[in-house]
N, C-alpha and C. Protein backbone atom coordinates (compact mmCIF):
# COMPACT_ATOMS: atom_id res chain seq x y z
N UNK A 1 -20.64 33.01 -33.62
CA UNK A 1 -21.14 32.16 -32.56
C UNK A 1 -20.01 31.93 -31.55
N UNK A 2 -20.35 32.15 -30.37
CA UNK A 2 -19.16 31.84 -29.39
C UNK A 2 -19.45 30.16 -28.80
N UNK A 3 -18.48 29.75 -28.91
CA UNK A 3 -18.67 27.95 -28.29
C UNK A 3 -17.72 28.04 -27.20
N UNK A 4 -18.18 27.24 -25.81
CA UNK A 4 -17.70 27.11 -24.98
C UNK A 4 -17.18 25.35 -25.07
N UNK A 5 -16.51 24.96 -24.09
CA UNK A 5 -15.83 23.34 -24.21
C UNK A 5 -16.55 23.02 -22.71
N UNK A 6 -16.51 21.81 -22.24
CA UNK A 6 -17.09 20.92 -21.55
C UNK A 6 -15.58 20.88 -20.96
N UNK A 7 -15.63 20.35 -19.57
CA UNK A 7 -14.15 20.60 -18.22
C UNK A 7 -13.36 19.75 -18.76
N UNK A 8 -14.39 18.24 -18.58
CA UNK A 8 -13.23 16.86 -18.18
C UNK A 8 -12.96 16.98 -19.81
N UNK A 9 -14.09 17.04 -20.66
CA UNK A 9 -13.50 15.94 -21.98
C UNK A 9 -13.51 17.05 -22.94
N UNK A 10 -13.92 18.21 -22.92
CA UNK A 10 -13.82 19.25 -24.04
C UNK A 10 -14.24 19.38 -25.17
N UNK A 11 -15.38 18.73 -24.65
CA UNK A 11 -16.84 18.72 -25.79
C UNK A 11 -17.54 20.14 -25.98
N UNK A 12 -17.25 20.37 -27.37
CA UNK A 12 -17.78 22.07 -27.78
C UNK A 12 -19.23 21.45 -27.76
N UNK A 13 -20.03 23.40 -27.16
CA UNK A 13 -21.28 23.55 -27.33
C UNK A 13 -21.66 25.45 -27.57
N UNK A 14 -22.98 25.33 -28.14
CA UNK A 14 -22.62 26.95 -28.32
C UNK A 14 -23.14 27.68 -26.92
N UNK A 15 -22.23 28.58 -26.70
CA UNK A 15 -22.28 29.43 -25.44
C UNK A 15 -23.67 30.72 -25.77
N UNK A 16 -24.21 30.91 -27.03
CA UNK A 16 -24.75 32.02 -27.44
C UNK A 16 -26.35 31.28 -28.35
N UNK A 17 -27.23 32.69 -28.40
CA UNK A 17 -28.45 32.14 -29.26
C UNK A 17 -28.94 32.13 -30.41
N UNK A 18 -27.43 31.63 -31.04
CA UNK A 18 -26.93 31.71 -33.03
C UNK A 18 -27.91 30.37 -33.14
N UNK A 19 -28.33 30.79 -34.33
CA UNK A 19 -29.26 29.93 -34.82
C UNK A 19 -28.97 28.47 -34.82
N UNK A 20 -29.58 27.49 -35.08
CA UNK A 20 -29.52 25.88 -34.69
C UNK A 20 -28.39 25.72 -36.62
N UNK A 21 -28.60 26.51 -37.23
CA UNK A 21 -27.94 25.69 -38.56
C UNK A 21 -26.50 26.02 -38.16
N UNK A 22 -25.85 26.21 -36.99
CA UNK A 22 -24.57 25.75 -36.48
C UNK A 22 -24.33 24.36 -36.16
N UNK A 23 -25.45 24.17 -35.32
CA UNK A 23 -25.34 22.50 -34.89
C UNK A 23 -24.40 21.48 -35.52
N UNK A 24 -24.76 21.50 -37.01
CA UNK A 24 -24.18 20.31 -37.31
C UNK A 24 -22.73 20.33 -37.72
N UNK A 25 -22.33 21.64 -37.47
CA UNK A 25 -20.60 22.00 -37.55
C UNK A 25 -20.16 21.74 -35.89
N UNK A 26 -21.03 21.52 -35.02
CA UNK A 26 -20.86 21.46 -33.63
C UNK A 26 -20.60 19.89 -33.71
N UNK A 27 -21.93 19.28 -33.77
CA UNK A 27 -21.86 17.70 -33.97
C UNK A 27 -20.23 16.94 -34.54
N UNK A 28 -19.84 17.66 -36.01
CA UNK A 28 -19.14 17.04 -36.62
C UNK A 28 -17.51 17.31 -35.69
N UNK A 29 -17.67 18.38 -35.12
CA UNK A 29 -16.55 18.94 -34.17
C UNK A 29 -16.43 17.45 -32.82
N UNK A 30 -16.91 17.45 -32.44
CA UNK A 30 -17.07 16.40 -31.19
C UNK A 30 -17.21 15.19 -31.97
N UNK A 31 -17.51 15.15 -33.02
CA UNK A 31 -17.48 13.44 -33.34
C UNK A 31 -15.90 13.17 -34.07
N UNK A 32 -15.51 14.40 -34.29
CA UNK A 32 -14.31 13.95 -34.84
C UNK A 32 -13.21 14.13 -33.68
N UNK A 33 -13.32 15.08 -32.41
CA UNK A 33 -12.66 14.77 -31.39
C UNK A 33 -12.83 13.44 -30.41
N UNK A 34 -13.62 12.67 -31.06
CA UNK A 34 -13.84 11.50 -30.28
C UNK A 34 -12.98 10.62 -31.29
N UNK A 35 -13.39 11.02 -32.29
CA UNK A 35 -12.55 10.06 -32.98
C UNK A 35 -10.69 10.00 -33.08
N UNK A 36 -10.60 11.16 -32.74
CA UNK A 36 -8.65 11.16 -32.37
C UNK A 36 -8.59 10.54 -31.39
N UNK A 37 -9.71 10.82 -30.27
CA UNK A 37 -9.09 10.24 -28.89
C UNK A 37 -9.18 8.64 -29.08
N UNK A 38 -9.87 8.21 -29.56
CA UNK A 38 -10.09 6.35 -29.39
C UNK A 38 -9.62 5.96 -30.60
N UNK A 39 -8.62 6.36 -31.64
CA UNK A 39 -8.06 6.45 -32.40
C UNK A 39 -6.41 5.56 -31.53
N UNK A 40 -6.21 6.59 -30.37
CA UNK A 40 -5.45 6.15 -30.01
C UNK A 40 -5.06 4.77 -29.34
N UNK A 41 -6.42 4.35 -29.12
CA UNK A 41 -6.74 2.95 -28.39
C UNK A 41 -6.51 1.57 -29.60
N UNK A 42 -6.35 1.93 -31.47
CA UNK A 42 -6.59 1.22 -31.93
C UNK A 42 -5.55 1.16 -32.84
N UNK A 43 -5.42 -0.10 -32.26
CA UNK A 43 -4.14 -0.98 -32.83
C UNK A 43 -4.03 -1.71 -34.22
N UNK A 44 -3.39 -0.65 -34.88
CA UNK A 44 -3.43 -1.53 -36.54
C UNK A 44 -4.34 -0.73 -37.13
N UNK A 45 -4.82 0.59 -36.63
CA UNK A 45 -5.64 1.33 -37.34
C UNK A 45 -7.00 0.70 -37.27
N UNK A 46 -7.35 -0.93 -37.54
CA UNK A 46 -9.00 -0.93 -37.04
C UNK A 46 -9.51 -2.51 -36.24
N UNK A 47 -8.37 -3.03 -36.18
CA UNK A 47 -8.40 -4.08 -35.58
C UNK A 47 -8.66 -4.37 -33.91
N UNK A 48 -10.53 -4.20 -34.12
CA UNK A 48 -10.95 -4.13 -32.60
C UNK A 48 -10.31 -5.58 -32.17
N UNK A 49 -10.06 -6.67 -32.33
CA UNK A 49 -9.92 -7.53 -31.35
C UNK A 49 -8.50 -7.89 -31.21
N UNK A 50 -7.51 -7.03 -31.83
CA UNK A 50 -5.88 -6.88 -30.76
C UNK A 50 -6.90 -5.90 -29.78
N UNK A 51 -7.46 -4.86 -29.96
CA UNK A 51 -7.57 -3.84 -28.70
C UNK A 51 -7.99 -5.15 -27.52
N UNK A 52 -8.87 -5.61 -28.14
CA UNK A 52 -10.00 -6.69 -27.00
C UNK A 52 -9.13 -7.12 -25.96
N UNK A 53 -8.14 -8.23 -27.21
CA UNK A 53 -7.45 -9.09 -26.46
C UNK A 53 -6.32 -8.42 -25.51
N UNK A 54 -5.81 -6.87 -26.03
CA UNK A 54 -4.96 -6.55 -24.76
C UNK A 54 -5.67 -6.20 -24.00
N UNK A 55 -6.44 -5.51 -23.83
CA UNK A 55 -7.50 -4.70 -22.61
C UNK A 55 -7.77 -5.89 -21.47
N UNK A 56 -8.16 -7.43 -22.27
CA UNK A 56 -8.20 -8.67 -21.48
C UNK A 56 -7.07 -9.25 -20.89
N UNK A 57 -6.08 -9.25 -21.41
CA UNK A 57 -4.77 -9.58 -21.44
C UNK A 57 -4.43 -8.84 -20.05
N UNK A 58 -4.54 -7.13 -19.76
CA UNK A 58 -4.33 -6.13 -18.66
C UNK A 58 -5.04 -6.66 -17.22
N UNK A 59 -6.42 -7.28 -17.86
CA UNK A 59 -7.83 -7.16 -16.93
C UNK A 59 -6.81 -8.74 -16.14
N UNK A 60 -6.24 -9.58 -17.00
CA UNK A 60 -5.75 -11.05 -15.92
C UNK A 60 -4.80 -10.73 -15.41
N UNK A 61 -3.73 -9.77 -16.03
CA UNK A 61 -2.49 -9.13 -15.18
C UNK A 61 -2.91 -8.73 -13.82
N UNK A 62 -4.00 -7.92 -14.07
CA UNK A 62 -3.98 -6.98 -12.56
C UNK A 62 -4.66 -7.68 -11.51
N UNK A 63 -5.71 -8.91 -12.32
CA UNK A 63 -5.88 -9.46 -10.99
C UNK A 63 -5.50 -10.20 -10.70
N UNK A 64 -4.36 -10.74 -11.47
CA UNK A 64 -2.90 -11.99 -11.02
C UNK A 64 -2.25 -10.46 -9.83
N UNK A 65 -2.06 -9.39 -10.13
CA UNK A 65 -1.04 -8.79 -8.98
C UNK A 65 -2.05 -8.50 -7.96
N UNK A 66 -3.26 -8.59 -7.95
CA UNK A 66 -4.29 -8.51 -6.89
C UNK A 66 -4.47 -9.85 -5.70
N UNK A 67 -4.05 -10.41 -6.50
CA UNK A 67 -4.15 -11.86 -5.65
C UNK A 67 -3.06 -12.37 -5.11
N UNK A 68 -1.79 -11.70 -5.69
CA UNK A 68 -0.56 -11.68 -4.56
C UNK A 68 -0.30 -10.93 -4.05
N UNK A 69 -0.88 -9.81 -3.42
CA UNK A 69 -1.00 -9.21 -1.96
C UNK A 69 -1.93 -9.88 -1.28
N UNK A 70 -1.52 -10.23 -0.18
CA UNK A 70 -2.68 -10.72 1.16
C UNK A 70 -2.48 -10.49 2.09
N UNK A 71 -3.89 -10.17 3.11
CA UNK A 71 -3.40 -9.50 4.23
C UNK A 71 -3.38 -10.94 4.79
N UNK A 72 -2.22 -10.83 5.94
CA UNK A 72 -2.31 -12.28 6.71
C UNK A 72 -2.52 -11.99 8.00
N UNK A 73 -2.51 -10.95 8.47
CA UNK A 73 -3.03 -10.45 9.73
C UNK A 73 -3.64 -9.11 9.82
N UNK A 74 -4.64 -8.63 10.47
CA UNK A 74 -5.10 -7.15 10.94
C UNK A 74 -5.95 -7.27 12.30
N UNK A 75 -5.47 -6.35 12.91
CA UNK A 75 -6.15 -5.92 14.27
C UNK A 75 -5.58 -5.10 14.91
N UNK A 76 -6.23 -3.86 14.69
CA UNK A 76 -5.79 -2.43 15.34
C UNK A 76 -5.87 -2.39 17.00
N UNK A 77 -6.34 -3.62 17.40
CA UNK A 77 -6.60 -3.22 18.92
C UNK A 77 -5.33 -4.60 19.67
N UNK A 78 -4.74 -4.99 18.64
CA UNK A 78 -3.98 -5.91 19.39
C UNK A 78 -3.15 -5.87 21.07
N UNK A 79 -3.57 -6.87 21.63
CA UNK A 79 -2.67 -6.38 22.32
C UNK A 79 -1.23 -6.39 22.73
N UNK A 80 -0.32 -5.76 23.88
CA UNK A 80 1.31 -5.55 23.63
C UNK A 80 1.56 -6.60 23.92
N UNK A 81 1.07 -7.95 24.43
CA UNK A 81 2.49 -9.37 24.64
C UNK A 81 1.81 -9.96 23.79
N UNK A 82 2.74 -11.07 23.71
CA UNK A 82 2.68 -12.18 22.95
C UNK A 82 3.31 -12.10 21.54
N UNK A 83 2.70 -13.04 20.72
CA UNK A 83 2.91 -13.53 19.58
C UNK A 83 1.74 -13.53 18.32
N UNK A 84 1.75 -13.54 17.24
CA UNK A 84 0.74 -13.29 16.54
C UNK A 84 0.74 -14.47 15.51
N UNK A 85 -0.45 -14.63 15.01
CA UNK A 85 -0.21 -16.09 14.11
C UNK A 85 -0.79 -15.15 12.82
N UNK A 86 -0.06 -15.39 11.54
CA UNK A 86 -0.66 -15.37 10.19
C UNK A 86 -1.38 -16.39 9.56
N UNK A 87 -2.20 -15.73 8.40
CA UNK A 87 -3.13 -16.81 8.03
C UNK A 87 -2.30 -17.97 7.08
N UNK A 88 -1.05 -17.39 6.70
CA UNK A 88 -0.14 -18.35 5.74
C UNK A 88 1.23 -18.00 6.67
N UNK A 89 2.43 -19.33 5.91
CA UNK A 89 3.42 -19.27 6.44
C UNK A 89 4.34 -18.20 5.55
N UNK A 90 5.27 -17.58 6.30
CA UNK A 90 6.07 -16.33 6.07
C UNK A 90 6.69 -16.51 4.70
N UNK A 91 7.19 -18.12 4.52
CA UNK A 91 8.10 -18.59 3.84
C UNK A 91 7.59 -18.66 2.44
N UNK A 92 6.29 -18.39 1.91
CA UNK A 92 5.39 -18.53 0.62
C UNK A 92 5.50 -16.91 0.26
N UNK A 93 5.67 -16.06 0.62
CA UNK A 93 6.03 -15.02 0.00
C UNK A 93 7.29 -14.23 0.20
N UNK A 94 7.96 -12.97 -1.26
CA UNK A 94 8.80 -12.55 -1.31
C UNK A 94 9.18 -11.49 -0.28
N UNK A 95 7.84 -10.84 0.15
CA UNK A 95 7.75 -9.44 0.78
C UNK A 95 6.64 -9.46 1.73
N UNK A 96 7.14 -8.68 2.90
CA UNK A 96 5.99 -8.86 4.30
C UNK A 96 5.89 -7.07 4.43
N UNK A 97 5.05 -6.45 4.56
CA UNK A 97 5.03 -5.47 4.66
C UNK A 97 4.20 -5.31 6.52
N UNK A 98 5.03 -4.97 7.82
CA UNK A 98 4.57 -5.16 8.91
C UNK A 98 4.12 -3.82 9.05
N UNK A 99 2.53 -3.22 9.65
CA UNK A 99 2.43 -2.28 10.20
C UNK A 99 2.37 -2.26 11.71
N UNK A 100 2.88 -1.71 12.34
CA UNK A 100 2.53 -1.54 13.79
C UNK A 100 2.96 -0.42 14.26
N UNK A 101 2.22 0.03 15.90
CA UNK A 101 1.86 0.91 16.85
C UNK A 101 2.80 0.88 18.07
N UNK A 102 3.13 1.86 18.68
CA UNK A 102 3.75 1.79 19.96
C UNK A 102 2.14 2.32 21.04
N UNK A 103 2.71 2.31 22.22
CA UNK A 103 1.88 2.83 23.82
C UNK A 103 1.07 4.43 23.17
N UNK A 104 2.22 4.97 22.24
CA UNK A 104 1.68 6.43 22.49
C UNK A 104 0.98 6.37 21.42
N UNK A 105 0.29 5.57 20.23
CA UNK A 105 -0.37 5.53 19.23
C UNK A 105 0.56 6.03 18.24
N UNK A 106 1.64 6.04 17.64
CA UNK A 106 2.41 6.32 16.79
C UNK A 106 2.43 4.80 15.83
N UNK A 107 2.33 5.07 15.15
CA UNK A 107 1.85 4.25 13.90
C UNK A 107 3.40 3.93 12.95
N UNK A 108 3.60 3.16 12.08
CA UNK A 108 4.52 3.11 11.14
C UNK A 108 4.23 1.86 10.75
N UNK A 109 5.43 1.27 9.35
CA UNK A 109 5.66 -0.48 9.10
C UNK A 109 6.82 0.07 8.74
N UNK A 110 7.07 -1.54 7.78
CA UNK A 110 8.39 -1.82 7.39
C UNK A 110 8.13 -3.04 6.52
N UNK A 111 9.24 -2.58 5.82
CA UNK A 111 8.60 -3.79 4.33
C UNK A 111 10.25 -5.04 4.88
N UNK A 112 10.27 -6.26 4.55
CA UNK A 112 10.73 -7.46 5.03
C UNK A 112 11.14 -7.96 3.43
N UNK A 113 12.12 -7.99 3.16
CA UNK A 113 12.04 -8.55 1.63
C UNK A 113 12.58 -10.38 2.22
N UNK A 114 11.97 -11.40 1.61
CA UNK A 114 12.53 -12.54 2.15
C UNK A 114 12.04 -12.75 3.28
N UNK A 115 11.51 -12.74 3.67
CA UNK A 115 11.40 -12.85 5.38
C UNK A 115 11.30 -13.83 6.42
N UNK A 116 11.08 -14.93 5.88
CA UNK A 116 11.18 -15.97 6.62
C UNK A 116 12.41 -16.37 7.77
N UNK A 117 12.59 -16.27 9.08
CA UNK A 117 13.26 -16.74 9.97
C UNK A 117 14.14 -15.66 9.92
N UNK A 118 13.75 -14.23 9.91
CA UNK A 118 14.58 -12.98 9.88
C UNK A 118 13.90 -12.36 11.39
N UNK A 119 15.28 -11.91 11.49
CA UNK A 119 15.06 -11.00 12.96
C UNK A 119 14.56 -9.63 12.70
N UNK A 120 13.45 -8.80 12.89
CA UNK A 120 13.10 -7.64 12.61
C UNK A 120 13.49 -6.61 13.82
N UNK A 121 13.63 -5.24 13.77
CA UNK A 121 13.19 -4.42 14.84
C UNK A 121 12.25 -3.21 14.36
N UNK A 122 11.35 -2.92 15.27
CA UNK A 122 10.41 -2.35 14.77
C UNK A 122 10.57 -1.26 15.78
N UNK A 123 10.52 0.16 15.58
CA UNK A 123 11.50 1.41 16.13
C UNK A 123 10.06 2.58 15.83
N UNK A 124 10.00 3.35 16.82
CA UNK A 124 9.09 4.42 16.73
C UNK A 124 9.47 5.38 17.63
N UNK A 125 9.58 6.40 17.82
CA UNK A 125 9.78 7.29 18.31
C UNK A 125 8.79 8.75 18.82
N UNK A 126 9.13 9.13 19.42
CA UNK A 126 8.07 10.33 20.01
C UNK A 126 8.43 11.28 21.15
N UNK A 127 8.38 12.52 20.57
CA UNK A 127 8.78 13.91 21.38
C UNK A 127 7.92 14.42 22.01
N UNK A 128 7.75 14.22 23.04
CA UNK A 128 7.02 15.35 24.38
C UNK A 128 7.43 16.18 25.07
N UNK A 129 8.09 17.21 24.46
CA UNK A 129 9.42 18.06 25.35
C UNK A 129 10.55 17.99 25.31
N UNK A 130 11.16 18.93 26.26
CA UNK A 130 12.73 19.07 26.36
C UNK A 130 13.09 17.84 26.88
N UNK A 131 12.43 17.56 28.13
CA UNK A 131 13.05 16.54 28.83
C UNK A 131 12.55 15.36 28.30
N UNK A 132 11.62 14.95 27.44
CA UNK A 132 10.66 13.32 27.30
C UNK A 132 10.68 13.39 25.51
N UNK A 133 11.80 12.71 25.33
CA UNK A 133 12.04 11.86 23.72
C UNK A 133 11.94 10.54 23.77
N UNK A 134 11.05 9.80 23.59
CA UNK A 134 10.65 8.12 23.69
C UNK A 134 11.19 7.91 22.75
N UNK A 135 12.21 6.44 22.25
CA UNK A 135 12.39 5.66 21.68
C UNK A 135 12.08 4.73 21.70
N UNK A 136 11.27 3.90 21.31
CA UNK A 136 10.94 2.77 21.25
C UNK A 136 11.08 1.77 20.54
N UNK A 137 11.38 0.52 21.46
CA UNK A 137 11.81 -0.99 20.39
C UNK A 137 11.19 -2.30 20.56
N UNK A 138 11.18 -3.09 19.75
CA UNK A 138 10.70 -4.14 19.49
C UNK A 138 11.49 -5.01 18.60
N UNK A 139 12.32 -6.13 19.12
CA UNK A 139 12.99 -7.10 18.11
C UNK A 139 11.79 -8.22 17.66
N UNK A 140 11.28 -8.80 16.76
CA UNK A 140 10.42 -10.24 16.22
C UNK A 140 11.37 -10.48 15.20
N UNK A 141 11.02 -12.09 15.51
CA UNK A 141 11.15 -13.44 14.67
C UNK A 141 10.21 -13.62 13.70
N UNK A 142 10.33 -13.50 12.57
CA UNK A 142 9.25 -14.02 11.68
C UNK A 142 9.56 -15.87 10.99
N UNK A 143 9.02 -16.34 11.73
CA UNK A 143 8.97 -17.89 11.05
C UNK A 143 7.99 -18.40 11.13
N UNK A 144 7.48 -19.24 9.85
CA UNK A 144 6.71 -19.88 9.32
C UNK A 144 5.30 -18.70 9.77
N UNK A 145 4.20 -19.18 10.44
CA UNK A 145 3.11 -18.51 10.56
C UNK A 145 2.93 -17.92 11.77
N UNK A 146 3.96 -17.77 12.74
CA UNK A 146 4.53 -16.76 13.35
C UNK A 146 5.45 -15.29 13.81
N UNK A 147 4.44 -14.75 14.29
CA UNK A 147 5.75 -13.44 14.65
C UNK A 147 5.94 -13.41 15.88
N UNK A 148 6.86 -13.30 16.68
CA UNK A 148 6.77 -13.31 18.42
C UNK A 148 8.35 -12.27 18.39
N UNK A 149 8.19 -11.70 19.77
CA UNK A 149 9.11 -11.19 20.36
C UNK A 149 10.76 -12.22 20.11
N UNK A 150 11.60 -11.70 19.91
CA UNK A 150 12.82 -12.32 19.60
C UNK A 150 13.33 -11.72 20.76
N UNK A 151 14.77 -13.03 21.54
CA UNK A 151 15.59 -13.13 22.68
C UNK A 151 16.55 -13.71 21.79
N UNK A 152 17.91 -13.34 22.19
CA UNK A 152 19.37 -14.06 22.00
C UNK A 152 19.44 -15.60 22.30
N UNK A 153 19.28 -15.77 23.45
CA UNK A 153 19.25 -17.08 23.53
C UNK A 153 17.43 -17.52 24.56
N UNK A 154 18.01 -18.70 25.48
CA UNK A 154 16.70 -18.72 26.01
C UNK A 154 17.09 -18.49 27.69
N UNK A 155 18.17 -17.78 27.98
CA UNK A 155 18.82 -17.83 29.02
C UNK A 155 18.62 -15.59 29.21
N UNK A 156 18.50 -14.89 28.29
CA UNK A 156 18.32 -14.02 28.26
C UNK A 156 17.11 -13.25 28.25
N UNK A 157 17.05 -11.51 28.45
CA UNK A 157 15.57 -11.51 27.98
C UNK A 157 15.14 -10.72 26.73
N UNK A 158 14.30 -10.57 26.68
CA UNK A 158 13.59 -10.58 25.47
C UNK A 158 13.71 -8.97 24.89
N UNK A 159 14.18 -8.63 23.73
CA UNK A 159 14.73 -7.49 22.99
C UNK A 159 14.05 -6.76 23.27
N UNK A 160 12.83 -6.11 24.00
CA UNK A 160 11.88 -4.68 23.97
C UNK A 160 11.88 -4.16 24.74
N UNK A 161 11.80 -2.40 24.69
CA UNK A 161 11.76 -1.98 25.55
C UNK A 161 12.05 0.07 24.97
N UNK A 162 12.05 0.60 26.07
CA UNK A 162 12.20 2.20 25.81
C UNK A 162 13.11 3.15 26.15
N UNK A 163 13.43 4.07 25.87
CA UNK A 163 14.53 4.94 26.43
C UNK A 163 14.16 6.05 25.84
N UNK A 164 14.33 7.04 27.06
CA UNK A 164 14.24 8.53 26.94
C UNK A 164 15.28 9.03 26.44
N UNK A 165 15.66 9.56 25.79
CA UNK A 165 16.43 10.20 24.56
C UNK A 165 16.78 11.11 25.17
N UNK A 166 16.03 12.14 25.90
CA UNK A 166 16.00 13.39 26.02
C UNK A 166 16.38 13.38 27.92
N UNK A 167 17.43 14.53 28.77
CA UNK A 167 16.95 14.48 29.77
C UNK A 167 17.35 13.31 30.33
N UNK A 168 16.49 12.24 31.23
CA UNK A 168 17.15 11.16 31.99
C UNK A 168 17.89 10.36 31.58
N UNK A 169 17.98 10.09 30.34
CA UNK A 169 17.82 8.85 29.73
C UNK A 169 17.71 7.31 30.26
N UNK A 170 16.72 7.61 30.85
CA UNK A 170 16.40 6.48 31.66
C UNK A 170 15.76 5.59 30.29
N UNK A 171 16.07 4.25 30.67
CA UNK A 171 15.03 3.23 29.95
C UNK A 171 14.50 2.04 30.58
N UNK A 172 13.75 1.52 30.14
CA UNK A 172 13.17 0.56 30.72
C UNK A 172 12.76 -0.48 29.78
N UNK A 173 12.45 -2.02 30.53
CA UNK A 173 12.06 -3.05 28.67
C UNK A 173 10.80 -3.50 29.58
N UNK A 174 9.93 -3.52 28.59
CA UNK A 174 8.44 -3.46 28.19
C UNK A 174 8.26 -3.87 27.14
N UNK A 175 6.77 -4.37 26.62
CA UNK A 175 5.91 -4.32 25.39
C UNK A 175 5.86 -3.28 24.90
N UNK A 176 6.21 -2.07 24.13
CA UNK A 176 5.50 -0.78 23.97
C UNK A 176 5.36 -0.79 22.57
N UNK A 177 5.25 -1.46 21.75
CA UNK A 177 5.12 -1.65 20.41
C UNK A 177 4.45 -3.11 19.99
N UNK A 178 3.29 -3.20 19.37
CA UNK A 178 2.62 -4.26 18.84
C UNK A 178 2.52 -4.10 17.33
N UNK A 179 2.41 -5.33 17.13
CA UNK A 179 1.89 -5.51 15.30
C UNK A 179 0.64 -5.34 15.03
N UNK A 180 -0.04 -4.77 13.96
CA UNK A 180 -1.31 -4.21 13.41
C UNK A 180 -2.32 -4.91 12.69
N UNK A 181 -0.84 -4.62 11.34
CA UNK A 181 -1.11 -5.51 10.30
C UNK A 181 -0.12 -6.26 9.56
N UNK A 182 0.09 -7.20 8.67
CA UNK A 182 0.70 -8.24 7.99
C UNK A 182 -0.15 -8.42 6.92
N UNK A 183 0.83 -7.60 5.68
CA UNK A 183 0.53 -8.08 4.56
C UNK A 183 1.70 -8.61 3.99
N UNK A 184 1.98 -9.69 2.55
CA UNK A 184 2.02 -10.50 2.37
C UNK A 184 1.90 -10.00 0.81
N UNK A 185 3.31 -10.18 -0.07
CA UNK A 185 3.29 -10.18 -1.53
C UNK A 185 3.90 -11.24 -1.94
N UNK A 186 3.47 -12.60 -2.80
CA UNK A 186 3.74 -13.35 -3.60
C UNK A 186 4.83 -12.90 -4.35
N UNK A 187 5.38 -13.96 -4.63
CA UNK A 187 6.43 -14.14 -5.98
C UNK A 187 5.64 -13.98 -6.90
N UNK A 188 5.79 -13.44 -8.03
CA UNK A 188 4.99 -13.54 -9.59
C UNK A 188 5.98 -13.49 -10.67
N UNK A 189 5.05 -14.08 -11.56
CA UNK A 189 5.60 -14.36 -12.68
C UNK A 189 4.81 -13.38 -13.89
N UNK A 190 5.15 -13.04 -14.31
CA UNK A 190 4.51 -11.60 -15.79
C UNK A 190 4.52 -12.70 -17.09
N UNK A 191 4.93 -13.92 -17.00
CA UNK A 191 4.90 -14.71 -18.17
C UNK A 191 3.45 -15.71 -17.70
């Protein structure tokens, strides 16, 4: 009798039209490959409720680390001035993960460990030729439930702006980079 296996899990069946008094050497084949595999799941050899209690034990872990990511801001269409408000203050979590966009749709983030009352720059770049290499910048302030453009003092102006890399190197300061998204990872505790 030729037996073929099944893709994902490699459950024998017969490939040919050998009589049915194979079957139950087929049956006992797959019930005992089921039984190595969930063999491995059992702790103490038969003690379903250690398995229970870790499987439950996993199920509150992951959605304790589910519930300290939050997004605190999203909007792909933001626009380039201003300031952005989060739904919480900066200072309640360990890690800010910022995504944002420049003028030419170039996309990126940057992860913030600590972040509260930290100066960021947010940098993108883009090649259009020999002569046209955009650099682009953006300094923000992240404090409390704000992000806004960061200045040195209040007598100066404000950190953003572009330069051609390539060719003129002309630059100029502008908005050319906005924020996207703001997510937001909690401190946790595994105890």
């Amino acid at each position: 009798m030729t037996v073929g296996t099944t893709e994902k899990y490699r459950f024998p069946y017969p490939e040919d039209n050998e009589p049915i008094r194979n079957l139950p050497d087929i049956l006992q084949q797959q019930a005992e490959g089921i039984e190595r595999v969930l063999a491995k799941f059992d702790y103490g050899g038969g003690d379903q409720n250690a398995l229970t209690a870790r499987v439950a034990s996993l199920e509150t872990l992951l959605s304790n680390i589910k519930s300290n990511y939050v997004t605190l801001y999203d909007n792909d269409n933001n626009v380039f001035q201003g300031a952005i408000s989060l739904n919480e203050s900066a200072a309640n979590f360990e890690k800010l993960t910022i995504c944002f966009k420049s003028n030419d749709n170039i996309y990126a983030s940057m992860d913030v460990a600590n972040p509260n009352k930290k100066i960021v720059s947010l940098t993108t770049s883009f090649y259009n030729g020999n002569a046209y290499f955009y650099v682009k910048n953006r300094c923000y302030l992240i404090d409390g439930k704000t992000i806004n453009t960061w200045k040195r003092s209040t007598s100066t102006v404000y950190q953003t702006g572009e330069v051609n890399a390539a060719g003129s190197n002309n630059a100029s300061m502008g908005d050319f980079i906005t924020i996207t998204q703001v997510y937001g990872t909690r401190k946790m505790s595994l105890v």
